[in-house]
PDB file of N, CA and C in Angstrom:
ATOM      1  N   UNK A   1     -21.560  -6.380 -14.647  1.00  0.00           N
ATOM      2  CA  UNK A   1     -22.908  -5.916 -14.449  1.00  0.00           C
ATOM      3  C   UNK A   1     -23.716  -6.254 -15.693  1.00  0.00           C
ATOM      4  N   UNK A   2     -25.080  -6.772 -15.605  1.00  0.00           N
ATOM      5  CA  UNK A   2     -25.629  -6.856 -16.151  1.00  0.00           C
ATOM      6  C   UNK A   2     -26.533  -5.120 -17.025  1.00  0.00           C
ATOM      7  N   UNK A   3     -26.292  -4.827 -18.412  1.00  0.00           N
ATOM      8  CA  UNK A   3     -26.986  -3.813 -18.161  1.00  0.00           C
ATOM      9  C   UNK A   3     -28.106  -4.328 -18.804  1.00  0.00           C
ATOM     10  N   UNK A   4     -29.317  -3.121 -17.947  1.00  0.00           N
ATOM     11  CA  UNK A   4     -30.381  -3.193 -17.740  1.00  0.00           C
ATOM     12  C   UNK A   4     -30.872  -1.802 -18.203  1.00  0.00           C
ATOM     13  N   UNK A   5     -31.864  -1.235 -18.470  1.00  0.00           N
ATOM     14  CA  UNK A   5     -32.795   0.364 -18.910  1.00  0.00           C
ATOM     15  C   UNK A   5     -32.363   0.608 -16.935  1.00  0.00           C
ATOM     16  N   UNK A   6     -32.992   0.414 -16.020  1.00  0.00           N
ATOM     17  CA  UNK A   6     -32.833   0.184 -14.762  1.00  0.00           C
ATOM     18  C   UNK A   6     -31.407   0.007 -13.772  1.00  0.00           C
ATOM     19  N   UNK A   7     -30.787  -0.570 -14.408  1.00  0.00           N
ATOM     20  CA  UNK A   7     -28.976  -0.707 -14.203  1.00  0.00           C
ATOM     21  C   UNK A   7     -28.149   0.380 -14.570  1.00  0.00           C
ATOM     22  N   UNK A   8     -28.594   0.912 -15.823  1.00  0.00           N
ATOM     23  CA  UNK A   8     -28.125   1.464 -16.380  1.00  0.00           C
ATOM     24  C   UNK A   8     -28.462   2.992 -15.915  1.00  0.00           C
ATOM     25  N   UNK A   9     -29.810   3.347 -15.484  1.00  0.00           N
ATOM     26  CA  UNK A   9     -30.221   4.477 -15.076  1.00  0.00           C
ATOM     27  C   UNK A   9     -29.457   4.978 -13.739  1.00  0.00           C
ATOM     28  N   UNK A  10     -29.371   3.904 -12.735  1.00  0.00           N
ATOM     29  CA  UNK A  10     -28.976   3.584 -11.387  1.00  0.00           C
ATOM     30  C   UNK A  10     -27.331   4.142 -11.566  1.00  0.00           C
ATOM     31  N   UNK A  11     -26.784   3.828 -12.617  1.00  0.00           N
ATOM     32  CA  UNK A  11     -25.281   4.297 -12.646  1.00  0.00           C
ATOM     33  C   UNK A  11     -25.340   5.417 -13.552  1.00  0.00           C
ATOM     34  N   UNK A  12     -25.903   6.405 -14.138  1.00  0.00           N
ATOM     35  CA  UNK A  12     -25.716   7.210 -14.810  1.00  0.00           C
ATOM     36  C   UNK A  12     -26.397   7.883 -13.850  1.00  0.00           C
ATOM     37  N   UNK A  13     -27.374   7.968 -12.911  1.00  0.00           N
ATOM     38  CA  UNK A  13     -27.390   8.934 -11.617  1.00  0.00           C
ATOM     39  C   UNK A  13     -26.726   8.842 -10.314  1.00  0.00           C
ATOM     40  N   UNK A  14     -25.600   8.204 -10.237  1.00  0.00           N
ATOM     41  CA  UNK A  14     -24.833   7.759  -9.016  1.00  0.00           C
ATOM     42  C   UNK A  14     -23.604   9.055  -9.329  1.00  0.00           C
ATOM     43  N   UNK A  15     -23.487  10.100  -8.389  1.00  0.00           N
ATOM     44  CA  UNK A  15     -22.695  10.960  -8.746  1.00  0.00           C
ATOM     45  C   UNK A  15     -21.081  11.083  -8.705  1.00  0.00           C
ATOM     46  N   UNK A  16     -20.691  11.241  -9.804  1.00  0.00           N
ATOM     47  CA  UNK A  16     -19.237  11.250 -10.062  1.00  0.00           C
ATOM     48  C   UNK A  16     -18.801  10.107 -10.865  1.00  0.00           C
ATOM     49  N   UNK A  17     -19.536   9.236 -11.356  1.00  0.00           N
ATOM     50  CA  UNK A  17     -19.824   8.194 -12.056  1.00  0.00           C
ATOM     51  C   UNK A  17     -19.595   8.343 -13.784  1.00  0.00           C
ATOM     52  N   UNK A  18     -20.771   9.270 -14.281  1.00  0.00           N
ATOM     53  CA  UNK A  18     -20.375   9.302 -15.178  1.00  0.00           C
ATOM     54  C   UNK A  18     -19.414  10.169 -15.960  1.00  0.00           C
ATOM     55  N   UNK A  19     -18.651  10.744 -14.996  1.00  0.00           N
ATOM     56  CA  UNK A  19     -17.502  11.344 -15.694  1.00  0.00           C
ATOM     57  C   UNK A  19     -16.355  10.448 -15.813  1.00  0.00           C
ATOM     58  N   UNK A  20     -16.481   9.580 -15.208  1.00  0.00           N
ATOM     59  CA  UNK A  20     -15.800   8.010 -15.318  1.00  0.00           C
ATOM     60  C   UNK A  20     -16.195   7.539 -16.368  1.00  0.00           C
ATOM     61  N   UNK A  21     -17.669   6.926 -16.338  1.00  0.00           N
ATOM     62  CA  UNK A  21     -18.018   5.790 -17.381  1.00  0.00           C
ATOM     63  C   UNK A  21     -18.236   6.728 -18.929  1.00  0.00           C
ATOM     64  N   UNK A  22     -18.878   7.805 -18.474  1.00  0.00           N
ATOM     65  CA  UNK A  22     -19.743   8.435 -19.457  1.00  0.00           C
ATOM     66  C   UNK A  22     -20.904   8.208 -19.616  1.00  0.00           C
ATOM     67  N   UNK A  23     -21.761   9.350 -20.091  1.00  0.00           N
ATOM     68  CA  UNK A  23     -23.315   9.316 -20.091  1.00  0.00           C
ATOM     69  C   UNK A  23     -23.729   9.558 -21.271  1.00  0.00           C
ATOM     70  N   UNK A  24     -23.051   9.165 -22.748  1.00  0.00           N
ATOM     71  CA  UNK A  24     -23.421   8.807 -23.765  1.00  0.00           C
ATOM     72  C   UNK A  24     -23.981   7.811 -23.630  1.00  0.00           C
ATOM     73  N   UNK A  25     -22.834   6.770 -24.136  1.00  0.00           N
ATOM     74  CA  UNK A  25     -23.734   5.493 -24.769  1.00  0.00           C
ATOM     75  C   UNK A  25     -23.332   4.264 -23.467  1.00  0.00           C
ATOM     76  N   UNK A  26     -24.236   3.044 -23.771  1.00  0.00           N
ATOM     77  CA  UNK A  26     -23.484   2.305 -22.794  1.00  0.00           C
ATOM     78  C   UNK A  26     -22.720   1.078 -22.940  1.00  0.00           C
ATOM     79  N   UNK A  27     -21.961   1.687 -21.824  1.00  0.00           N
ATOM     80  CA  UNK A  27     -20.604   0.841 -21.715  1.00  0.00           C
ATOM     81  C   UNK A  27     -20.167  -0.449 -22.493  1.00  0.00           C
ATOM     82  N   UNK A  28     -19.424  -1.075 -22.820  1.00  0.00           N
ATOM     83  CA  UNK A  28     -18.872  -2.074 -23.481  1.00  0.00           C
ATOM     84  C   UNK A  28     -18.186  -2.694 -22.318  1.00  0.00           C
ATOM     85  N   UNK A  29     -18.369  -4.044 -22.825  1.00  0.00           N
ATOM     86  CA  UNK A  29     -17.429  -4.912 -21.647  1.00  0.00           C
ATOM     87  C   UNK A  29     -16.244  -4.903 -21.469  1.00  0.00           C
ATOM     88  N   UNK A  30     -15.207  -5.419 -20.812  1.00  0.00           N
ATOM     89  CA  UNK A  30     -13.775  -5.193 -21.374  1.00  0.00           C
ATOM     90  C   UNK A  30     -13.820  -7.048 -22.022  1.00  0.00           C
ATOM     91  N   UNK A  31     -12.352  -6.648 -22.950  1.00  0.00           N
ATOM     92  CA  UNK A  31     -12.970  -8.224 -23.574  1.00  0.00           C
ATOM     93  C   UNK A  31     -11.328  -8.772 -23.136  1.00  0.00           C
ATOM     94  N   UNK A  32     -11.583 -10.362 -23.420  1.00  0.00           N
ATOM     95  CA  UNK A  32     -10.374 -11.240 -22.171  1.00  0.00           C
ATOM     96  C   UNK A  32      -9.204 -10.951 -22.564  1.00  0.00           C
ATOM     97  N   UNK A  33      -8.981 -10.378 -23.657  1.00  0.00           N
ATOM     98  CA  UNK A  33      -7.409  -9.845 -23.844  1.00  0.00           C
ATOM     99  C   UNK A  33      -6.912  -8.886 -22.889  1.00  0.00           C
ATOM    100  N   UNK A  34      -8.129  -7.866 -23.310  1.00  0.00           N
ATOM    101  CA  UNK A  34      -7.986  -6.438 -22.618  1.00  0.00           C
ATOM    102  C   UNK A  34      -7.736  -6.235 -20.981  1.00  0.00           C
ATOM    103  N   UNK A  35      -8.743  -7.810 -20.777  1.00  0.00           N
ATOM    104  CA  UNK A  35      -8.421  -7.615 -18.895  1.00  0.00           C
ATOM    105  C   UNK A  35      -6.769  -8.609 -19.026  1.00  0.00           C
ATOM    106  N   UNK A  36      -6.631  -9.020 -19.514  1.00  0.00           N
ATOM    107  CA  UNK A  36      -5.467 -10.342 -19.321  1.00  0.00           C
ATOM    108  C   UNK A  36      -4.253  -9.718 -19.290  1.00  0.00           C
ATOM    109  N   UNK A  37      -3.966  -8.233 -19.941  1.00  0.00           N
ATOM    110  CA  UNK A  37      -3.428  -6.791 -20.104  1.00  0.00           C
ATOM    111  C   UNK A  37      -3.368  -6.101 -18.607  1.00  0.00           C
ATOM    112  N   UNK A  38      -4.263  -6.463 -18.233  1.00  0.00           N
ATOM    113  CA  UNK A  38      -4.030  -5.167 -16.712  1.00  0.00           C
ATOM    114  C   UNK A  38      -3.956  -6.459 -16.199  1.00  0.00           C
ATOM    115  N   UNK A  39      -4.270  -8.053 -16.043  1.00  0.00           N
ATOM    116  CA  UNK A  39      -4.017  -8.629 -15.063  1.00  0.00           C
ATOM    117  C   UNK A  39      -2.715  -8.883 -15.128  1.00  0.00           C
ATOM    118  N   UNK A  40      -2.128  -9.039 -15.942  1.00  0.00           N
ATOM    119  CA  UNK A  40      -0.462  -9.147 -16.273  1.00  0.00           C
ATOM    120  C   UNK A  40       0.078  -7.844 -15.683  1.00  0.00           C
ATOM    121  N   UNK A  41      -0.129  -6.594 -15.578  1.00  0.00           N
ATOM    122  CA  UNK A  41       0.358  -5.334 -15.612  1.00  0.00           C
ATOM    123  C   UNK A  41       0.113  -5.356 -13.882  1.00  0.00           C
ATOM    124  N   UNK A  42      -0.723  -5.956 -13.262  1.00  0.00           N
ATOM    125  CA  UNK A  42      -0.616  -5.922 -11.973  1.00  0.00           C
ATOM    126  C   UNK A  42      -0.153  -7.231 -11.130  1.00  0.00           C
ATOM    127  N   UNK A  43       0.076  -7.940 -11.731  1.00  0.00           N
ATOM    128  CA  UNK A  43       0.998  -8.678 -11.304  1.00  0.00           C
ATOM    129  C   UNK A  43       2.448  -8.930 -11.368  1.00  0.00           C
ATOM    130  N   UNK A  44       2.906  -7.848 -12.499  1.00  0.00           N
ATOM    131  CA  UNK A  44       3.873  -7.212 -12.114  1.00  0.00           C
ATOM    132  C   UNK A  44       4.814  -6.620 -11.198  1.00  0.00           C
ATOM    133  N   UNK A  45       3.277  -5.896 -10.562  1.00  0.00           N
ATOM    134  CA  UNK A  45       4.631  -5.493  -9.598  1.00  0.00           C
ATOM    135  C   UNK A  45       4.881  -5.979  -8.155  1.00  0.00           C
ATOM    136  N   UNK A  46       6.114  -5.774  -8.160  1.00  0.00           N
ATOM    137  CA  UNK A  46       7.075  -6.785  -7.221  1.00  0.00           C
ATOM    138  C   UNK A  46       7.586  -5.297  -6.317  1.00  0.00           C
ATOM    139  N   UNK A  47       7.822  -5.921  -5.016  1.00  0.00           N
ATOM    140  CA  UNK A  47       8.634  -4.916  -3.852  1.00  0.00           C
ATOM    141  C   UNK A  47       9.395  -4.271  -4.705  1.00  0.00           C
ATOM    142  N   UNK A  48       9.362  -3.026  -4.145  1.00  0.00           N
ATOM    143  CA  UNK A  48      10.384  -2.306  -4.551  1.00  0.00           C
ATOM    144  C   UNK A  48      12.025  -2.320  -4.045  1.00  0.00           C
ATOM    145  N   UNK A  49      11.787  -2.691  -2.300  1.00  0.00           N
ATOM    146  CA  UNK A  49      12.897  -2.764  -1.507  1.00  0.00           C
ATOM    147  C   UNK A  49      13.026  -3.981  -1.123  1.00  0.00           C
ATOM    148  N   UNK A  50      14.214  -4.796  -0.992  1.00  0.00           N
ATOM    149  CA  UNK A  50      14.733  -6.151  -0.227  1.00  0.00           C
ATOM    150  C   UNK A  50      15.090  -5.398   0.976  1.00  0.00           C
ATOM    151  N   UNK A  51      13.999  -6.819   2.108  1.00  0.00           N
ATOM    152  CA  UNK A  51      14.706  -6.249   3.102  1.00  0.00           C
ATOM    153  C   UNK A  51      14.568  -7.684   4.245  1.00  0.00           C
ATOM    154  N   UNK A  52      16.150  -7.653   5.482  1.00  0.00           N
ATOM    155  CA  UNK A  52      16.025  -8.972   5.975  1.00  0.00           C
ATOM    156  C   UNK A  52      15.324  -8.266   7.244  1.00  0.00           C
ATOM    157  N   UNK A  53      14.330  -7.162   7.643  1.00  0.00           N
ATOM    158  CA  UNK A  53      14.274  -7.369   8.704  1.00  0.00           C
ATOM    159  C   UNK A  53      12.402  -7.493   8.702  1.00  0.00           C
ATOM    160  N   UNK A  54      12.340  -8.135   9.898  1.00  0.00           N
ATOM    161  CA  UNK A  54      10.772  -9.313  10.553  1.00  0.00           C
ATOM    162  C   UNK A  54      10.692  -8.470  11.746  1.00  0.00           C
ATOM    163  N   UNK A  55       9.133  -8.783  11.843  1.00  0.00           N
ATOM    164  CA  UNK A  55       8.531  -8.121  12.629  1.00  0.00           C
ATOM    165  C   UNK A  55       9.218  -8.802  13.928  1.00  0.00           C
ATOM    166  N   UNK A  56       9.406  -8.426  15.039  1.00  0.00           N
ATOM    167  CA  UNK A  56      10.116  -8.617  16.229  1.00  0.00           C
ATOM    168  C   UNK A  56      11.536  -8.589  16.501  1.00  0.00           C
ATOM    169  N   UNK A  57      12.460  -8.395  15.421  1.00  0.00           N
ATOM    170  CA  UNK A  57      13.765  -8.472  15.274  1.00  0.00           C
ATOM    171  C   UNK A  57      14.059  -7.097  16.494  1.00  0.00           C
ATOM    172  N   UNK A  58      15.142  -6.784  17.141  1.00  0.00           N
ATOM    173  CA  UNK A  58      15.834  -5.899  17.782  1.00  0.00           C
ATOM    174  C   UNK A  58      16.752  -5.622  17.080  1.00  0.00           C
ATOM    175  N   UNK A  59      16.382  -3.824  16.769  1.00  0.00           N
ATOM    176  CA  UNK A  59      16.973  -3.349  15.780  1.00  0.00           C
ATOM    177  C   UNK A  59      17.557  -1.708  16.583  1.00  0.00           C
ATOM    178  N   UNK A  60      18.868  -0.810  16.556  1.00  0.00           N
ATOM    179  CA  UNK A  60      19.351  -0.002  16.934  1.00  0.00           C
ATOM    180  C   UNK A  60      19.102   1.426  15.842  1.00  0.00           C
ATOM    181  N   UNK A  61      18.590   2.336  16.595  1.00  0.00           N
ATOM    182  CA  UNK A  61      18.276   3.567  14.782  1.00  0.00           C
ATOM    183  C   UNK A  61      19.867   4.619  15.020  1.00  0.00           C
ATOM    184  N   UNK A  62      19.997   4.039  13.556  1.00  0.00           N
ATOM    185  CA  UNK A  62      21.059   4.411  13.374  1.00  0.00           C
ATOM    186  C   UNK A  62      21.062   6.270  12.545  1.00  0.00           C
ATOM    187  N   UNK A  63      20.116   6.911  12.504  1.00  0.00           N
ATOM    188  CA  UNK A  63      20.094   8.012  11.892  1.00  0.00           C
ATOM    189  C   UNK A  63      18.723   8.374  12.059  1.00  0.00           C
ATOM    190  N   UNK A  64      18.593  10.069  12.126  1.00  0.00           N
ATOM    191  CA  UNK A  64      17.326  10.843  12.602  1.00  0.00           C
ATOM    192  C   UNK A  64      16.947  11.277  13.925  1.00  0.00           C
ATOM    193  N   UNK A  65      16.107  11.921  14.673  1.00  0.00           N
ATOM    194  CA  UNK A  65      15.850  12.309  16.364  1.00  0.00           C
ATOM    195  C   UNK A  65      15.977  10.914  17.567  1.00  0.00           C
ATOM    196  N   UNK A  66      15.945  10.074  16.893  1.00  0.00           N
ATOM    197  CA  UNK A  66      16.260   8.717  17.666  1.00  0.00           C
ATOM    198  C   UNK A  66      17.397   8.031  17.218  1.00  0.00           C
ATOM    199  N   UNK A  67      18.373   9.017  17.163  1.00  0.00           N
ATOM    200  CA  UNK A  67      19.624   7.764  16.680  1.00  0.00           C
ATOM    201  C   UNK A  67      20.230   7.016  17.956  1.00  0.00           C
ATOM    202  N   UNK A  68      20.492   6.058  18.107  1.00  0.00           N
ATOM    203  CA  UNK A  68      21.003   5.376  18.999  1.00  0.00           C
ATOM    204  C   UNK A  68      19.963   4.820  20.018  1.00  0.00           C
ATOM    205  N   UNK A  69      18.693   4.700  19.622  1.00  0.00           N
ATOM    206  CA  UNK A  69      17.386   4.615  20.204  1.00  0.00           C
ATOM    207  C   UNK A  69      17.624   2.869  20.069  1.00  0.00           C
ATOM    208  N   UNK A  70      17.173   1.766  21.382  1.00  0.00           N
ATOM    209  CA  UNK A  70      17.016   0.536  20.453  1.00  0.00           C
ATOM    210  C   UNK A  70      15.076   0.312  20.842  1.00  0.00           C
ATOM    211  N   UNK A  71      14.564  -0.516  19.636  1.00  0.00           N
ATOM    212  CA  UNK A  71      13.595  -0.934  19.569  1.00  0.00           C
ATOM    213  C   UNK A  71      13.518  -2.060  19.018  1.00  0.00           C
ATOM    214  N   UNK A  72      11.721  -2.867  18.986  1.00  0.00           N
ATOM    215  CA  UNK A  72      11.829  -3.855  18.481  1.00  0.00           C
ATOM    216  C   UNK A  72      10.642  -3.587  16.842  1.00  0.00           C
ATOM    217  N   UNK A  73      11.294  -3.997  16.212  1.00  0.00           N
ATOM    218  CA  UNK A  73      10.388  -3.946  14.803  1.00  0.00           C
ATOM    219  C   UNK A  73       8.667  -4.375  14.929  1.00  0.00           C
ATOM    220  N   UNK A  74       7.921  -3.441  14.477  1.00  0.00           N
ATOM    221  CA  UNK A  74       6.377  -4.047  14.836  1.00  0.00           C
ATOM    222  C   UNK A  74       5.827  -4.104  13.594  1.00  0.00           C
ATOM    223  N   UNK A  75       6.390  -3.649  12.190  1.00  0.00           N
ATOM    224  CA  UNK A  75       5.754  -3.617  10.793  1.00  0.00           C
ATOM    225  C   UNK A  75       7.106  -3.654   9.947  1.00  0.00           C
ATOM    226  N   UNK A  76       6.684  -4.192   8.704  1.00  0.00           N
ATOM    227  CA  UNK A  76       7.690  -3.507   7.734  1.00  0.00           C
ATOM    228  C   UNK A  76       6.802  -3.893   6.120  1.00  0.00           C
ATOM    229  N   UNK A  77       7.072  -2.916   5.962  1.00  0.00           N
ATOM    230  CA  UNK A  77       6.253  -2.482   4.636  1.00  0.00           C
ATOM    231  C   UNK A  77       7.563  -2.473   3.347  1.00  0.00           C
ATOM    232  N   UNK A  78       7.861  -3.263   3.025  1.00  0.00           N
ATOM    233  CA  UNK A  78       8.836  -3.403   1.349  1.00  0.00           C
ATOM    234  C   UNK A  78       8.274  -2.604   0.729  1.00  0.00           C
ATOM    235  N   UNK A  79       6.848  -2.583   0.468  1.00  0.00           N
ATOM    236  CA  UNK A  79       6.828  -1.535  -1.115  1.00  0.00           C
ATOM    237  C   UNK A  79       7.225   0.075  -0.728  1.00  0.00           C
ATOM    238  N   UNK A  80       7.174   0.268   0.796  1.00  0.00           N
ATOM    239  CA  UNK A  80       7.529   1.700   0.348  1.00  0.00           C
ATOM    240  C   UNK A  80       8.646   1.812   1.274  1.00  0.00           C
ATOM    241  N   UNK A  81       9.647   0.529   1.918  1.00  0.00           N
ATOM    242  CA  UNK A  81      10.761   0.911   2.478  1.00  0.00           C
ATOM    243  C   UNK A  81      11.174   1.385   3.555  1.00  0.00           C
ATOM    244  N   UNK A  82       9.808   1.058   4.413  1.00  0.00           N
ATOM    245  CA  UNK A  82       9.704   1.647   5.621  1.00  0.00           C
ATOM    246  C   UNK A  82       9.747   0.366   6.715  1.00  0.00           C
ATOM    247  N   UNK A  83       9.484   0.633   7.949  1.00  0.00           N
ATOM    248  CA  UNK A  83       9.859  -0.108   8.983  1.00  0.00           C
ATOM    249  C   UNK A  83       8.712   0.671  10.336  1.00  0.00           C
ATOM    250  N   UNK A  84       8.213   0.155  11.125  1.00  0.00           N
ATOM    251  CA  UNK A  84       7.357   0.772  12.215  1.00  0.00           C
ATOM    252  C   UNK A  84       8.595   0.286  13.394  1.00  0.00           C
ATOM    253  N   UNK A  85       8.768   0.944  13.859  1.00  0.00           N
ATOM    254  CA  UNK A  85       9.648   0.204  15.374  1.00  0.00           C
ATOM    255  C   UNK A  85       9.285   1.055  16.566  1.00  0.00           C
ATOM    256  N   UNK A  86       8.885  -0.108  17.636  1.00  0.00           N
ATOM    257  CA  UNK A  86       8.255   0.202  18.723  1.00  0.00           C
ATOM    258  C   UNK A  86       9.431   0.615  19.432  1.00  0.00           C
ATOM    259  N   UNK A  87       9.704   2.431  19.980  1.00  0.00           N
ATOM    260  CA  UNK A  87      10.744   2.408  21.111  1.00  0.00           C
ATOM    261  C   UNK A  87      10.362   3.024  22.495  1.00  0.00           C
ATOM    262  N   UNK A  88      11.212   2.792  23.059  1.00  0.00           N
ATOM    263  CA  UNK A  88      10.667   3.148  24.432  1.00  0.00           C
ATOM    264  C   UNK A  88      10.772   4.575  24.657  1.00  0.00           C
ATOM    265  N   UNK A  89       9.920   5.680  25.221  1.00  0.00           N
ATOM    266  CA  UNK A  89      10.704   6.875  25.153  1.00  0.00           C
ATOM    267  C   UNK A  89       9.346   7.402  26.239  1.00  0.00           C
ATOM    268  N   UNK A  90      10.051   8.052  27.640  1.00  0.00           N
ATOM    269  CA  UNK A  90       8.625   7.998  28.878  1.00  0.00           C
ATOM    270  C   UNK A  90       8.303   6.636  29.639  1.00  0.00           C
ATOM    271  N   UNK A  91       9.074   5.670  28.908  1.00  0.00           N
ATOM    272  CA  UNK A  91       8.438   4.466  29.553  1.00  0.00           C
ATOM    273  C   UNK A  91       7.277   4.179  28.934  1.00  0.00           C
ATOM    274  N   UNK A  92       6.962   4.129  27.726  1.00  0.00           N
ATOM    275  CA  UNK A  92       5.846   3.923  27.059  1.00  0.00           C
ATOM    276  C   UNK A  92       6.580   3.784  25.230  1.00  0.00           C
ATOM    277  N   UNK A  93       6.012   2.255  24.970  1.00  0.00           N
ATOM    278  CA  UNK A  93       6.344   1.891  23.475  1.00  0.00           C
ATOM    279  C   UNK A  93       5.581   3.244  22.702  1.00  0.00           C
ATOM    280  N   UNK A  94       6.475   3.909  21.932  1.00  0.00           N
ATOM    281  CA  UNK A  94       6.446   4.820  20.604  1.00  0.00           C
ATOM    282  C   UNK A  94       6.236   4.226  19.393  1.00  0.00           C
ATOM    283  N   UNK A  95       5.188   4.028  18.651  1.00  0.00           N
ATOM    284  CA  UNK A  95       5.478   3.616  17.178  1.00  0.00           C
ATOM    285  C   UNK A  95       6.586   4.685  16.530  1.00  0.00           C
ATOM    286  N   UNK A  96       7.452   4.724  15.661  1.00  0.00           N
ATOM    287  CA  UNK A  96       8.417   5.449  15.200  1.00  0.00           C
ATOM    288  C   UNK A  96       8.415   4.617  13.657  1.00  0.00           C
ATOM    289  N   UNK A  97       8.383   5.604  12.507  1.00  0.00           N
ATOM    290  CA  UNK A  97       7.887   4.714  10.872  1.00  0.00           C
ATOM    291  C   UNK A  97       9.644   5.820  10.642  1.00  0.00           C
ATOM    292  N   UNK A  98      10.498   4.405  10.218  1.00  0.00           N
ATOM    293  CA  UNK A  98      11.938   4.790   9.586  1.00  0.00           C
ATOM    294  C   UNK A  98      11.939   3.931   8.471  1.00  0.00           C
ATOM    295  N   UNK A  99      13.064   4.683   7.441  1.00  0.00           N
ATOM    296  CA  UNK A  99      13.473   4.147   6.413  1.00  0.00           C
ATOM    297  C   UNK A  99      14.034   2.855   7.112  1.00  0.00           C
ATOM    298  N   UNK A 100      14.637   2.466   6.135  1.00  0.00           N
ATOM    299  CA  UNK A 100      15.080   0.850   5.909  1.00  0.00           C
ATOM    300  C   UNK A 100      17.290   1.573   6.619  1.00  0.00           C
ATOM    301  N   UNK A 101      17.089   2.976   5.972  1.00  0.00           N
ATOM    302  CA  UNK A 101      18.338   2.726   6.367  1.00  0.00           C
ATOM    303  C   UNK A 101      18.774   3.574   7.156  1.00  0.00           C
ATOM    304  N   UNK A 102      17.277   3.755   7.811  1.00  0.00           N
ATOM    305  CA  UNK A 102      17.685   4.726   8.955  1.00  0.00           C
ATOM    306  C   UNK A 102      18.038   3.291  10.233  1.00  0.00           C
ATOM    307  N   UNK A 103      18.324   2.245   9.914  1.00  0.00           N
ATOM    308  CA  UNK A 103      17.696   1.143  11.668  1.00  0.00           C
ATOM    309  C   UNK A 103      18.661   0.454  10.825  1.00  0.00           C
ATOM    310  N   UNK A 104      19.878  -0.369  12.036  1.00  0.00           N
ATOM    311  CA  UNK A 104      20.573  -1.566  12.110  1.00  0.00           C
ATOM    312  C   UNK A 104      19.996  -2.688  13.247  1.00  0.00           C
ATOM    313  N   UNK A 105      20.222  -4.100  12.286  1.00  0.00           N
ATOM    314  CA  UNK A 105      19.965  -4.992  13.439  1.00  0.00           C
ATOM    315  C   UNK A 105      20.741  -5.144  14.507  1.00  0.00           C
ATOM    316  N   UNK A 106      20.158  -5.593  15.539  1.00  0.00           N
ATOM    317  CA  UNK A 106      21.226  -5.584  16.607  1.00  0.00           C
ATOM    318  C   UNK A 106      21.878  -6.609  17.267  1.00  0.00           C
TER     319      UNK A 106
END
């Protein structure tokens, strides 16, 4: 952002703002080290969980109110180890969100 008397007014009345920035003085830029620091620090991070299963795989739940349930995988999320699997239950696909080690492939 460019600051401006006008820029500057615009964000020191935008509420909840300046308990963030502060409504002393104004702001300083970040300088290219400082961002090169969080861009490194977020590119860091990597999945938390390895996992071989893909969206459409037929997979059997092996643990929890659907054990022995089979479905077919519709998501899988690595960073937090989870899995969406569509099962049938009524005759109507259920989304169902299981761990990684609650479901075997089948």
């Amino acid at each position: 952002m460019i600051v401006t008397d006008e820029s500057w007014y615009l964000v020191r009345n935008t509420p909840n703002v300046t308990g963030f920035v502060g409504s002393a003085n104004i702001p300083v830029a970040v300088t290219p080290e400082e961002y090169g620091v969080i861009e490194r620090r977020v590119g860091e991070q990597e999945a938390k969980y390895k996992s071989d299963f893909q969206v459409g795989d037929l997979v059997v739940i092996a643990d929890g109110p659907f054990k022995n349930y089979e479905g077919t995988v519709d998501s899988v999320d690595v960073n937090k180890g989870k899995l969406t699997v569509l099962v049938v239950i009524f005759d109507r696909e259920t989304p169902v969100e299981l761990d990684f080690t609650q479901v075997k492939k089948k």
